[in-house]
Protein backbone atom coordinates (compact mmCIF):
# COMPACT_ATOMS: atom_id res chain seq x y z
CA UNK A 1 -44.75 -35.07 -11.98
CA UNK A 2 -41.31 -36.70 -11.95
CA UNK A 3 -38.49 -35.53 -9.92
CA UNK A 4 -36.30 -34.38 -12.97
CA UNK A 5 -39.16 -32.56 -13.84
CA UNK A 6 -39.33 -31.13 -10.68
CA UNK A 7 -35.86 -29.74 -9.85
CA UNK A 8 -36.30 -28.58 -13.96
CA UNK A 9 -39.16 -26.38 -13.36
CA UNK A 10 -37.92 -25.42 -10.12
CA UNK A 11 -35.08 -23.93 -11.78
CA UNK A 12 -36.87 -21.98 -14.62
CA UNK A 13 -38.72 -20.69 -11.71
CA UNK A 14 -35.59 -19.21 -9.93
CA UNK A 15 -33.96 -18.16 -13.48
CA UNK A 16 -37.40 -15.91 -13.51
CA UNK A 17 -37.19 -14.38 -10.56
CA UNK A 18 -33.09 -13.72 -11.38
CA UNK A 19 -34.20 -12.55 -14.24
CA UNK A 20 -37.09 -10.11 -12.39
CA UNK A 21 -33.82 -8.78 -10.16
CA UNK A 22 -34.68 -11.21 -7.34
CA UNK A 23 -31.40 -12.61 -6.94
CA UNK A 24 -31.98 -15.26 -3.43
CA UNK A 25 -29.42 -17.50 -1.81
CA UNK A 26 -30.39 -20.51 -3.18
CA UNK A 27 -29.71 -19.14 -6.48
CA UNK A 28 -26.25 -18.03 -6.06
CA UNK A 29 -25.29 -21.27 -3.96
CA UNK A 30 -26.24 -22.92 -6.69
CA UNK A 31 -23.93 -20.92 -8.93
CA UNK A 32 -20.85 -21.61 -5.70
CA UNK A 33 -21.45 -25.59 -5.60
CA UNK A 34 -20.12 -25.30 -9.24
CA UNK A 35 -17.48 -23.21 -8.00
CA UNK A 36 -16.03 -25.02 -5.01
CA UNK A 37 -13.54 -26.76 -6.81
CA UNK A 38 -12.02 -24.30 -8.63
CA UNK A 39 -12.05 -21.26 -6.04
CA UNK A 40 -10.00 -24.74 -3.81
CA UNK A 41 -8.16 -25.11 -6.50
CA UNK A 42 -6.84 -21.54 -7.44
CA UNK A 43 -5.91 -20.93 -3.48
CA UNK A 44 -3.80 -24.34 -3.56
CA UNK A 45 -1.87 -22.88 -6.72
CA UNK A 46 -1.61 -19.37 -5.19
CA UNK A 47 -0.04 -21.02 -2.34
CA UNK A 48 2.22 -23.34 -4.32
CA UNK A 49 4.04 -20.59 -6.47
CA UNK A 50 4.21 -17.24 -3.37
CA UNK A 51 5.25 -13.93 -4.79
CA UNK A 52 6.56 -11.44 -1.90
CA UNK A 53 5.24 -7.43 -2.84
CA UNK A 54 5.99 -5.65 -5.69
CA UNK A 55 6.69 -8.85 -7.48
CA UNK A 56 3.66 -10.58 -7.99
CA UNK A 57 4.14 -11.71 -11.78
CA UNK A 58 2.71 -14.93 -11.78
CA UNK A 59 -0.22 -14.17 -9.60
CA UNK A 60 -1.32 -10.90 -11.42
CA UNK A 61 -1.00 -12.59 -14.92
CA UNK A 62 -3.51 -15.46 -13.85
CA UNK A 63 -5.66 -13.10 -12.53
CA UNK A 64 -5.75 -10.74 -15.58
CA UNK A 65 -6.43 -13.73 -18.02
CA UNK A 66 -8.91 -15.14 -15.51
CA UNK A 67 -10.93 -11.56 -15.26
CA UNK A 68 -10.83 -11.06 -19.73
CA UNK A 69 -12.21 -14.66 -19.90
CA UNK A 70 -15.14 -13.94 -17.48
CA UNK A 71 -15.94 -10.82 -19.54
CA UNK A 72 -14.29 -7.95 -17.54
CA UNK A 73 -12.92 -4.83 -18.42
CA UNK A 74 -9.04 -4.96 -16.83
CA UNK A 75 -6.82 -2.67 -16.65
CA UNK A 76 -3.31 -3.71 -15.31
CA UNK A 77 0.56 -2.59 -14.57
CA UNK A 78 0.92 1.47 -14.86
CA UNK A 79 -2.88 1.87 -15.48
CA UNK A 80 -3.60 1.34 -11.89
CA UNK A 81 -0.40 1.78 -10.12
CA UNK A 82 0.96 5.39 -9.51
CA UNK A 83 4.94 4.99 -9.93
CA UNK A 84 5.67 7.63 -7.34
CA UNK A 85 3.27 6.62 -4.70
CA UNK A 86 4.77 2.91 -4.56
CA UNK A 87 6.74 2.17 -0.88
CA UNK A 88 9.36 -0.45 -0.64
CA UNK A 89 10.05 -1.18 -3.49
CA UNK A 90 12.97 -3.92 -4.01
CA UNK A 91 16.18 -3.97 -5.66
CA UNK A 92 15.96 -4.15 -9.79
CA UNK A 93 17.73 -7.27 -9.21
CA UNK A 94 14.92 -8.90 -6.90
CA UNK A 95 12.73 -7.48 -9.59
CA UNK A 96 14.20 -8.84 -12.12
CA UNK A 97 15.03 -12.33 -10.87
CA UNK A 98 11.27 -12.92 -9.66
CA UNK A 99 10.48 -12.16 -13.53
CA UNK A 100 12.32 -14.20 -15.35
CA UNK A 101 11.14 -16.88 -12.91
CA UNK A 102 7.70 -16.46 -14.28
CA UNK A 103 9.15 -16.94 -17.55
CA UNK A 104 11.21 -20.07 -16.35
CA UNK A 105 7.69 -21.35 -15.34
CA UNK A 106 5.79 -20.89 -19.19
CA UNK A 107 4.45 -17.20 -18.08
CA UNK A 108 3.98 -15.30 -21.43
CA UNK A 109 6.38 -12.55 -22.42
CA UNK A 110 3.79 -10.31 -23.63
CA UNK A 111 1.21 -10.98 -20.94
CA UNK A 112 4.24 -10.31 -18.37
CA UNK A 113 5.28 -7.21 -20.34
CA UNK A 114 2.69 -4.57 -18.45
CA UNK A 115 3.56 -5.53 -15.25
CA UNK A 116 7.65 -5.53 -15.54
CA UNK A 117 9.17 -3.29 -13.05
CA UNK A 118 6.97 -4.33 -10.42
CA UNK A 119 3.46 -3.00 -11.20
CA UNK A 120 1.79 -5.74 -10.62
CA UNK A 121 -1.80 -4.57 -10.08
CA UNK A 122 -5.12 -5.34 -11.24
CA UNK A 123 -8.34 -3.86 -11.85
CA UNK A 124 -11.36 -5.98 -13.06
CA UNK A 125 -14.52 -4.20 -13.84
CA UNK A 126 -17.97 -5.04 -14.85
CA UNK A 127 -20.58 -3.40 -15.40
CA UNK A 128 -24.68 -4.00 -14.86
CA UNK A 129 -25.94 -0.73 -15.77
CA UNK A 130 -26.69 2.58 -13.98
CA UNK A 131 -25.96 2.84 -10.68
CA UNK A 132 -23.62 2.93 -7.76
CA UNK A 133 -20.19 1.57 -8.00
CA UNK A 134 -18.85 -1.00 -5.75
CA UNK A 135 -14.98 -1.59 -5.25
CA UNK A 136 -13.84 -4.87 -3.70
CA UNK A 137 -10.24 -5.20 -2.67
CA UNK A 138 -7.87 -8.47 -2.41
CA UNK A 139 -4.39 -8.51 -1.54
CA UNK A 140 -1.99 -10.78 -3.53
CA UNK A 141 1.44 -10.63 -1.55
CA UNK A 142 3.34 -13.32 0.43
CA UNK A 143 6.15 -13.41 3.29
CA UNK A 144 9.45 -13.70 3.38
CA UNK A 145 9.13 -16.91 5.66
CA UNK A 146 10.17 -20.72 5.17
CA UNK A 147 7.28 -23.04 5.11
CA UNK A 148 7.18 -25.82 7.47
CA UNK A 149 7.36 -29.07 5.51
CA UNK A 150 5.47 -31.33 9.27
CA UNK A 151 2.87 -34.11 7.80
CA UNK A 152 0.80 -32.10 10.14
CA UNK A 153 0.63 -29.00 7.90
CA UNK A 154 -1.84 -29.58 5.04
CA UNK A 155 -0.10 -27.66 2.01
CA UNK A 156 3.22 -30.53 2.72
CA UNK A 157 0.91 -33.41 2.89
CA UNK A 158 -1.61 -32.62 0.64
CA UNK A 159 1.23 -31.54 -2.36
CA UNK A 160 0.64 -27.46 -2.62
CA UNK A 161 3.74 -26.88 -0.21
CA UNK A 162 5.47 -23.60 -1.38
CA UNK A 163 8.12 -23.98 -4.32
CA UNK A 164 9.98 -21.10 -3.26
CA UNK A 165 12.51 -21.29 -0.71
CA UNK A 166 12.05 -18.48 2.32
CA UNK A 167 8.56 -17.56 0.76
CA UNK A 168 5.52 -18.82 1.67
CA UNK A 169 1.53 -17.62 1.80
CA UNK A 170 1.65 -17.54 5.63
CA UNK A 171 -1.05 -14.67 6.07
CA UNK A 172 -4.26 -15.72 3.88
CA UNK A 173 -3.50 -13.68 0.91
CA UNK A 174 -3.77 -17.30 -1.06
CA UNK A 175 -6.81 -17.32 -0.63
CA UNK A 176 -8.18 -13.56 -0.86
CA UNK A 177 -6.94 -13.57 -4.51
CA UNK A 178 -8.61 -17.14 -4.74
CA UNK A 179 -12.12 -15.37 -3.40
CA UNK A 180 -11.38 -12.73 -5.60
CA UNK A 181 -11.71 -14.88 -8.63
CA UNK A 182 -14.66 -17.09 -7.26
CA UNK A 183 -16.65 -13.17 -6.59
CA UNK A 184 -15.35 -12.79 -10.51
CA UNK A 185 -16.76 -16.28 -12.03
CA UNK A 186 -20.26 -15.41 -9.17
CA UNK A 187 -20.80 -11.85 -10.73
CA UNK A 188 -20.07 -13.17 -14.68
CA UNK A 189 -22.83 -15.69 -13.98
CA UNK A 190 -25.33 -13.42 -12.35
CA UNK A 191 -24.69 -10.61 -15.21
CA UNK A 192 -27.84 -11.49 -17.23
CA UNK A 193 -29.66 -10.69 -14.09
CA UNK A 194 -28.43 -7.90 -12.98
CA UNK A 195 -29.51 -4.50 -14.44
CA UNK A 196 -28.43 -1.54 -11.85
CA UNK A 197 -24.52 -0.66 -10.92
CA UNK A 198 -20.89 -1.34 -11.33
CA UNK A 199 -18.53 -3.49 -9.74
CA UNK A 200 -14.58 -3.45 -10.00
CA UNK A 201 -12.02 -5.86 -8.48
CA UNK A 202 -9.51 -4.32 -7.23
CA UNK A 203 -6.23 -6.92 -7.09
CA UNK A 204 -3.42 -5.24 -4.74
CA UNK A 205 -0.13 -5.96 -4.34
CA UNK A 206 2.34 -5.30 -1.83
CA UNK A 207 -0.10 -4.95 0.96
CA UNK A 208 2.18 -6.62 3.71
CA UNK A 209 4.92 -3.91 5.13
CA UNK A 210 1.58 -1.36 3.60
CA UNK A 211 3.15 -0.73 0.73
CA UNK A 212 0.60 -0.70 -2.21
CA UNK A 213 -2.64 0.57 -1.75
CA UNK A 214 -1.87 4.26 -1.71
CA UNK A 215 -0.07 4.05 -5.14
CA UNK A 216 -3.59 2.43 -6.36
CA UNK A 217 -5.39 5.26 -4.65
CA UNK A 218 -3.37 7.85 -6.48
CA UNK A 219 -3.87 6.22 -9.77
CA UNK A 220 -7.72 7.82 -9.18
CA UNK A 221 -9.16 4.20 -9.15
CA UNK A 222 -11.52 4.86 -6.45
CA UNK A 223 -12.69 8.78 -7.77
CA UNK A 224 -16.47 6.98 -8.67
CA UNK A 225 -16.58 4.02 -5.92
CA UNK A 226 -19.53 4.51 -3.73
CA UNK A 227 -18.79 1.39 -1.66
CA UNK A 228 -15.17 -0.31 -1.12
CA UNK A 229 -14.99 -3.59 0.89
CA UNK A 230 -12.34 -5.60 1.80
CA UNK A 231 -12.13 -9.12 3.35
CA UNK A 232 -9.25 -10.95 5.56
CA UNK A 233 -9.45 -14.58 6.70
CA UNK A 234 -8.50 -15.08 10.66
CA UNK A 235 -6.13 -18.02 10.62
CA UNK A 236 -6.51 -18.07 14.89
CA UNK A 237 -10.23 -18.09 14.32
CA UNK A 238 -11.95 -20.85 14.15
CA UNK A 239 -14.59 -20.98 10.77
CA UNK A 240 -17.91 -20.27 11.64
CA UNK A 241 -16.66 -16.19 12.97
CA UNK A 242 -17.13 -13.80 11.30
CA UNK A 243 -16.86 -10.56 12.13
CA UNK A 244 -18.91 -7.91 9.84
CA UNK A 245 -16.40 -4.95 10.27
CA UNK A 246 -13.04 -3.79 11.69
CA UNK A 247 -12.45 -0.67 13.47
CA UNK A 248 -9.04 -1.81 14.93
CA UNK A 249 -6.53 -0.44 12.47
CA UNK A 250 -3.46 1.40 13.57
CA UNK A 251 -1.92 4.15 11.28
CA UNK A 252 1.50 3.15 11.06
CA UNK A 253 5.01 4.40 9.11
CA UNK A 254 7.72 1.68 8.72
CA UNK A 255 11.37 3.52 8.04
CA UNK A 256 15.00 1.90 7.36
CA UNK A 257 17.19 4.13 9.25
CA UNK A 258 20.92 3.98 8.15
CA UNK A 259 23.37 5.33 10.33
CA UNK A 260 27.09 6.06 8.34
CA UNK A 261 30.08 7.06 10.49
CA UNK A 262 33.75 6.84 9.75
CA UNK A 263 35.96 2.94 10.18
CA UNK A 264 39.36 3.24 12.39
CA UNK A 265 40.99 0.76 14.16
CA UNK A 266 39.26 0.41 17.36
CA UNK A 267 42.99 -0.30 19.42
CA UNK A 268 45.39 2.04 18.55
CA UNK A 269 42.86 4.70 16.81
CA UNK A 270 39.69 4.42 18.13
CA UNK A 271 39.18 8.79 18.48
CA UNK A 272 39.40 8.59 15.10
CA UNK A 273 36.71 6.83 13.96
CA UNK A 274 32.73 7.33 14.10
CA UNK A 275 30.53 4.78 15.87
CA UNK A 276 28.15 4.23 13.49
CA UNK A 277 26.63 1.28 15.91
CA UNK A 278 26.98 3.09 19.09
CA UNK A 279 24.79 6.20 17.69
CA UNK A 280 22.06 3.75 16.39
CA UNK A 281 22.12 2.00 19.99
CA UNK A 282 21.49 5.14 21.85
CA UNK A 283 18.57 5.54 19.05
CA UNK A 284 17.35 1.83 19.75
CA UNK A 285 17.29 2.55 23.59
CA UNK A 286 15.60 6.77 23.16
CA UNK A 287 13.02 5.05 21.07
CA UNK A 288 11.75 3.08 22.80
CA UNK A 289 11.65 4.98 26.26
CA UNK A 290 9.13 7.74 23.99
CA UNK A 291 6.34 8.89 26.00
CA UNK A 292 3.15 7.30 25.43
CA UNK A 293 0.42 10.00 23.81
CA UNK A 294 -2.62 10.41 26.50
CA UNK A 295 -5.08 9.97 23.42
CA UNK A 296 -4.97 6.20 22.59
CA UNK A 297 -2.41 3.22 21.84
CA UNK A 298 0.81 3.99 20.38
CA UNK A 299 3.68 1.58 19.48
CA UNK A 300 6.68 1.30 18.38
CA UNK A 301 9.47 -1.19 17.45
CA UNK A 302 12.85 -1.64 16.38
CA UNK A 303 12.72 -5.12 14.19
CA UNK A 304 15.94 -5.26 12.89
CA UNK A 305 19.86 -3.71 14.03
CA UNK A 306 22.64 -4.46 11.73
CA UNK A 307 25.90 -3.61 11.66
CA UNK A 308 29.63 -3.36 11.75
CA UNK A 309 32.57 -5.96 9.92
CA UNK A 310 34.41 -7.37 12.67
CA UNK A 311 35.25 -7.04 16.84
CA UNK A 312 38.54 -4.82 15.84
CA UNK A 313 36.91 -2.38 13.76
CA UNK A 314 34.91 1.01 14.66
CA UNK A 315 31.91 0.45 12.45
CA UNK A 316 31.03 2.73 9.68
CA UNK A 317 27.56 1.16 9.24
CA UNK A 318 24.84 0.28 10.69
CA UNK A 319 21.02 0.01 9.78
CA UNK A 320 17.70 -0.64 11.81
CA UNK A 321 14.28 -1.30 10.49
CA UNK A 322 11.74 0.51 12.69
CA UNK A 323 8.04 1.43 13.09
CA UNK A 324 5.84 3.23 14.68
CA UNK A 325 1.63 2.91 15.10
CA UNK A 326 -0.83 4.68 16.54
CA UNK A 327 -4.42 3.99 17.13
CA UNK A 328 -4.98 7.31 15.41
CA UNK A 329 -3.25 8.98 12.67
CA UNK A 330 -2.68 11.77 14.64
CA UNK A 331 -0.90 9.90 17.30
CA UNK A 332 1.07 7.79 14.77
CA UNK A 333 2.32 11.46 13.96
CA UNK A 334 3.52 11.94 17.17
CA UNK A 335 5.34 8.67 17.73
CA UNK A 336 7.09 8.87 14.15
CA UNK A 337 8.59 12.68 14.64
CA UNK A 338 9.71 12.06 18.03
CA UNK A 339 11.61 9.16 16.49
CA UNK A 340 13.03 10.86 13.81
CA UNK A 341 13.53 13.52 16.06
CA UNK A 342 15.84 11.21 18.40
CA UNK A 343 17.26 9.10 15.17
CA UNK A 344 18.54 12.76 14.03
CA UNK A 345 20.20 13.61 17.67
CA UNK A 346 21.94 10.13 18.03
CA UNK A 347 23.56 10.84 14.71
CA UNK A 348 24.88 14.35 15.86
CA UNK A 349 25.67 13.23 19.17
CA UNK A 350 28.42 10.71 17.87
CA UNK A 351 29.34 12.56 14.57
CA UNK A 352 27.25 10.14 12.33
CA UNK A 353 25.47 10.94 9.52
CA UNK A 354 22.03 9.55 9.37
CA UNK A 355 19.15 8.64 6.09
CA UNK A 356 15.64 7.69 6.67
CA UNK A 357 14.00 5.82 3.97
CA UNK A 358 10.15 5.30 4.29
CA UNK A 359 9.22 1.88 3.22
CA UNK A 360 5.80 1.72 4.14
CA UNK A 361 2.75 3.81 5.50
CA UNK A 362 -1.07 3.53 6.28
CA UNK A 363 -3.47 5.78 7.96
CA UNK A 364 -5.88 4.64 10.36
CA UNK A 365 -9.08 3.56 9.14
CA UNK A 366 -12.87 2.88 10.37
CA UNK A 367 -15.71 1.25 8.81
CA UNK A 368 -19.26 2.49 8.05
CA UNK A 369 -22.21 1.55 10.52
CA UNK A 370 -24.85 1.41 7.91
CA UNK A 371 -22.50 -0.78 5.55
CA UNK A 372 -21.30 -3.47 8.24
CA UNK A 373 -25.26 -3.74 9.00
CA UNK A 374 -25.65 -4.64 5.56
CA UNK A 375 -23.03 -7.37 5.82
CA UNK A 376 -24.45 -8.95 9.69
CA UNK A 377 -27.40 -9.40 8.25
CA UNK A 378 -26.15 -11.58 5.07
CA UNK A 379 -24.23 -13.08 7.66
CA UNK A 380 -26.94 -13.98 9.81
CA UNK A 381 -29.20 -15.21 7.10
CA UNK A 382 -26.53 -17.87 6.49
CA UNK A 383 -26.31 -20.99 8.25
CA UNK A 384 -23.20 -21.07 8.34
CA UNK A 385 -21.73 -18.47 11.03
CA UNK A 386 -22.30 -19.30 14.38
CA UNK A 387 -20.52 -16.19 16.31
CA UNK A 388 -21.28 -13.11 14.19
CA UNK A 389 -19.55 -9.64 15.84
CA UNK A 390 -20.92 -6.23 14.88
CA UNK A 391 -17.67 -3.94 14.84
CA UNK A 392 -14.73 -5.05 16.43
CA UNK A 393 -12.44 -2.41 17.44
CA UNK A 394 -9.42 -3.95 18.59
CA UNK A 395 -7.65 -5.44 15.92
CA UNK A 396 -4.16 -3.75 16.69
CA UNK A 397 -2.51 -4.16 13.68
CA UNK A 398 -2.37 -2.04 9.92
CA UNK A 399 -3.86 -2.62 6.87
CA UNK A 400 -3.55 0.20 4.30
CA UNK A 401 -6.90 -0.73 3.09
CA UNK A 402 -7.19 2.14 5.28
CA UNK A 403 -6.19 4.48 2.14
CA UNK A 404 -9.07 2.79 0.38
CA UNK A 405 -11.42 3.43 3.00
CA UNK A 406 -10.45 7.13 3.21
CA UNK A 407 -10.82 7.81 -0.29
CA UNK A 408 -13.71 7.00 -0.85
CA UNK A 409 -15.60 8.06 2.63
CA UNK A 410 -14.06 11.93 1.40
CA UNK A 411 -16.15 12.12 -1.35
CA UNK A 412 -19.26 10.69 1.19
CA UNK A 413 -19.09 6.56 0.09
CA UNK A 414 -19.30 3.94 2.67
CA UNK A 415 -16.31 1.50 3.56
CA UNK A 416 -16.24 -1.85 5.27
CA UNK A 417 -13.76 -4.62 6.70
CA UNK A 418 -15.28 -7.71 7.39
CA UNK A 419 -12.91 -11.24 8.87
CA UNK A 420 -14.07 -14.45 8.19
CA UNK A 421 -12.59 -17.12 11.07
CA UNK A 422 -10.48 -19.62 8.99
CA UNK A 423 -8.51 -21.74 11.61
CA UNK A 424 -7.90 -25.18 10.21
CA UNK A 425 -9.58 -28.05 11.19
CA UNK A 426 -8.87 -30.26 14.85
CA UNK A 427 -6.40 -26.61 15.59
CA UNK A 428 -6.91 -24.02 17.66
CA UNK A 429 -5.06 -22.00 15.09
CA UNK A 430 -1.57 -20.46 14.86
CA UNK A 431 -0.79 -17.06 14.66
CA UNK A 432 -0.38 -14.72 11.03
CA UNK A 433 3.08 -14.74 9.72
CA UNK A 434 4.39 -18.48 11.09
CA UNK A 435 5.82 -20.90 8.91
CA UNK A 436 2.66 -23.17 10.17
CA UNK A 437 0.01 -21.10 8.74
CA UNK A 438 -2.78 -22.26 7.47
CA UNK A 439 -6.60 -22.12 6.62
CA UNK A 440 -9.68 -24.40 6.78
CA UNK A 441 -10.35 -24.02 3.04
CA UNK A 442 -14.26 -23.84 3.73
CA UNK A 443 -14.03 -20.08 4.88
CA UNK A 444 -13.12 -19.12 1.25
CA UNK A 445 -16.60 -20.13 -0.44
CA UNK A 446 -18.15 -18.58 2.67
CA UNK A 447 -16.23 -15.19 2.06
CA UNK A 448 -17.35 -15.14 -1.66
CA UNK A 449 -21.31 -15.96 -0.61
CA UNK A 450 -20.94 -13.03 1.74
CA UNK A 451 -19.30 -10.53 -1.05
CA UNK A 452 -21.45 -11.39 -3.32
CA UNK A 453 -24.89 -11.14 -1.13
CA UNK A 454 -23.81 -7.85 0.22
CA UNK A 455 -23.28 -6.34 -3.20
CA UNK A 456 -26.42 -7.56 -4.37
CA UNK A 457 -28.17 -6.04 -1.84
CA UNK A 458 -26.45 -2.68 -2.73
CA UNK A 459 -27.21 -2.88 -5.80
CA UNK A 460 -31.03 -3.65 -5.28
């Protein structure tokens, strides 16, 4: 027999046994070395054209007409984002200038059109038949953080630097919408072979600051999900980790606190006026002498204190940007009313009013046993992982993936959070949210192959 006849009827032969629902790995890397390319390709035009939260126009609109052109049902804009339950959202004017930037760059009008106002979320579903339902969630959001524009940094020499000044992809999400599409084009190809359950994409935005996942939560997205997983690559990791699930997240509240007193001249008046900057420095200093909660971790920072017009004058303003976590909900509770508590006294103390705006939230979160064994073991039947970790529990930061989780573990569904190491070659990595960040490239076809085994297997 000759070779092309070979490799021919050793295809027909795994086509069969698709076909008969057994769906191996040489079968679907087959369908990913057809992929590589593009899924590359999408992350390096993610990271070219960054879209901070809330105004993800660009990204949202290529992954909408990506999803109908792979046959999925999408819904978009209002459909999956509840108005009311959105956090920090920006100015109309941020809003608006971030859209008509899409339009500068040939965005359609009337593809824009559902997502104006900042509801820029996407749901992609498809379905196999009866069965369980599967939710898989990718965050779209960048930072507000200049790139660095070294030879040494990959996106500046190899031409995918970002195009917008003081944003930049400098915490993965690039790529998590880019292995969001390459789990879309996977699960389009494997559809004639597949004959049990449901699977929906779930596109977020706004998830830095945890801003957007509990709107999509309260637009009753995840009512019917029986499984919800989400995926994050580890830029300080090198590839080949993986870690199968995350039980490290810390609820958390973030709050702009805006202190507003009364301007006098701080020479010849200075009983008259109200130091707004005085009463948010003995708030800065009571905040951060809070006692610790005997339970677990708890945290707390004040990131930002602004303030004041000039040296003469008794400020009438001043703002801070503060948060608290805690490695429970409960004690993220504690830490966030005994700051309000002492935000509220400053204010009294020195005859300043005081408004607290919530700008962000998440709850803490844990993932399921039973589903994180599901994901080790794709991960260990892959050559490619070389330090696999069961549950890691000490993460430290927030992801309000957590509101995901919880949802759909109250109705008695199974949640995971899996971390793929993604450190870029001849590095020992730099940390999330630097304007050096970067990923080896190769942990985003490795993220897809282990989506896309896992919900095979669930769907078994």
């Amino acid at each position: 027999m000759k070779k092309e006849e070979m490799t021919l009827s050793k295809q027909e032969n795994q086509m069969k046994e698709a076909k008969a629902g057994r769906i191996d790995r040489t079968f679907v890397n087959r369908i990913l070395d057809g992929l590589t390319e593009q899924i590359t390709a999408d992350r390096r035009q993610f990271h070219k054209n960054p879209e901070v939260g809330w105004t993800e126009f660009q990204t949202a609109v290529t992954v909408s007409q990506r999803l109908k052109k792979l046959g999925f049902n999408v819904s978009e804009g209002r459909a999956v984002i509840h108005d009311a339950s959105r956090m920090g959202v920006p100015p109309e004017s941020t809003l608006t200038e971030a859209y008509q930037r899409a339009i500068d760059n040939g965005f359609d009008k009337k593809a824009l059109e559902p997502f104006k106002g900042g509801f820029t979320g996407v749901v992609g579903t498809i379905v196999f038949g009866e069965g369980p339902v599967i939710a898989l969630r990718f965050d779209m959001d960048a930072l507000k953080i200049e790139e660095s524009r070294s030879e040494a940094h990959l996106p500046a020499r190899e031409g995918f630097l970002s195009s917008v000044a003081g944003i930049m992809h400098a915490c993965g999400h690039d790529g998590h919408t880019a292995i969001g599409l390459g789990v879309a084009a996977v699960l389009s190809k494997l559809k004639p072979f597949m004959n049990a359950g449901t699977v929906k994409l779930v596109f977020q935005p706004s998830e830095e600051g945890v801003r957007g996942a509990k709107s999509m939560v309260k637009a009753d997205i995840f009512e019917d999900v029986d499984d919800v997983l989400a995926c994050h690559l580890i830029g300080n990791e090198a590839f080949g980790k993986i870690i199968c699930g995350s039980n490290g997240f810390m609820a958390t509240t973030k709050m702009d606190v805006r202190f507003s007193g009364r301007p006098s001249h701080a020479g010849s008046s200075p009983n008259a006026g109200r130091h707004a900057i005085l009463a948010a420095a003995s708030a800065v200093v009571n905040m951060h002498a809070i006692p610790r909660h005997e339970a677990g971790a708890s945290r707390i920072n004040v990131g930002t204190f602004n303030g004041g017009t000039d040296r003469n004058v008794i400020p009438e303003e001043a703002l801070l940007k503060i948060e608290t976590r805690g490695e429970q909900t409960e004690i993220n509770d504690y830490m966030r009313q005994y700051a309000l508590r002492i935000i509220k006294n400053a204010g009294e103390m020195h005859g300043v009013e005081t408004d607290v705006t919530l700008m962000g939230e998440a709850i803490g979160g844990k993932s399921d046993e039973s589903l994180v064994a599901v994901i080790k073991e794709v991960a260990e039947a892959m050559t490619i992982f070389d330090d696999i970790v069961g549950i890691d529990s000490h993460a430290g930061g927030s992801e309000d993936f957590s509101y995901m989780m919880s949802a759909v573990q109250a109705h008695g569904g199974k949640a995971a959070y899996f971390m793929v190491g993604a450190a870029p070659v001849g590095t020992s990595g730099v940390g999330h949210h630097t304007h050096e960040f970067d990923v080896d490239e190769r942990a985003l076809i490795a993220s897809v192959q282990v989506m896309i085994e896992t919900v095979v297997k669930r769907l078994s």
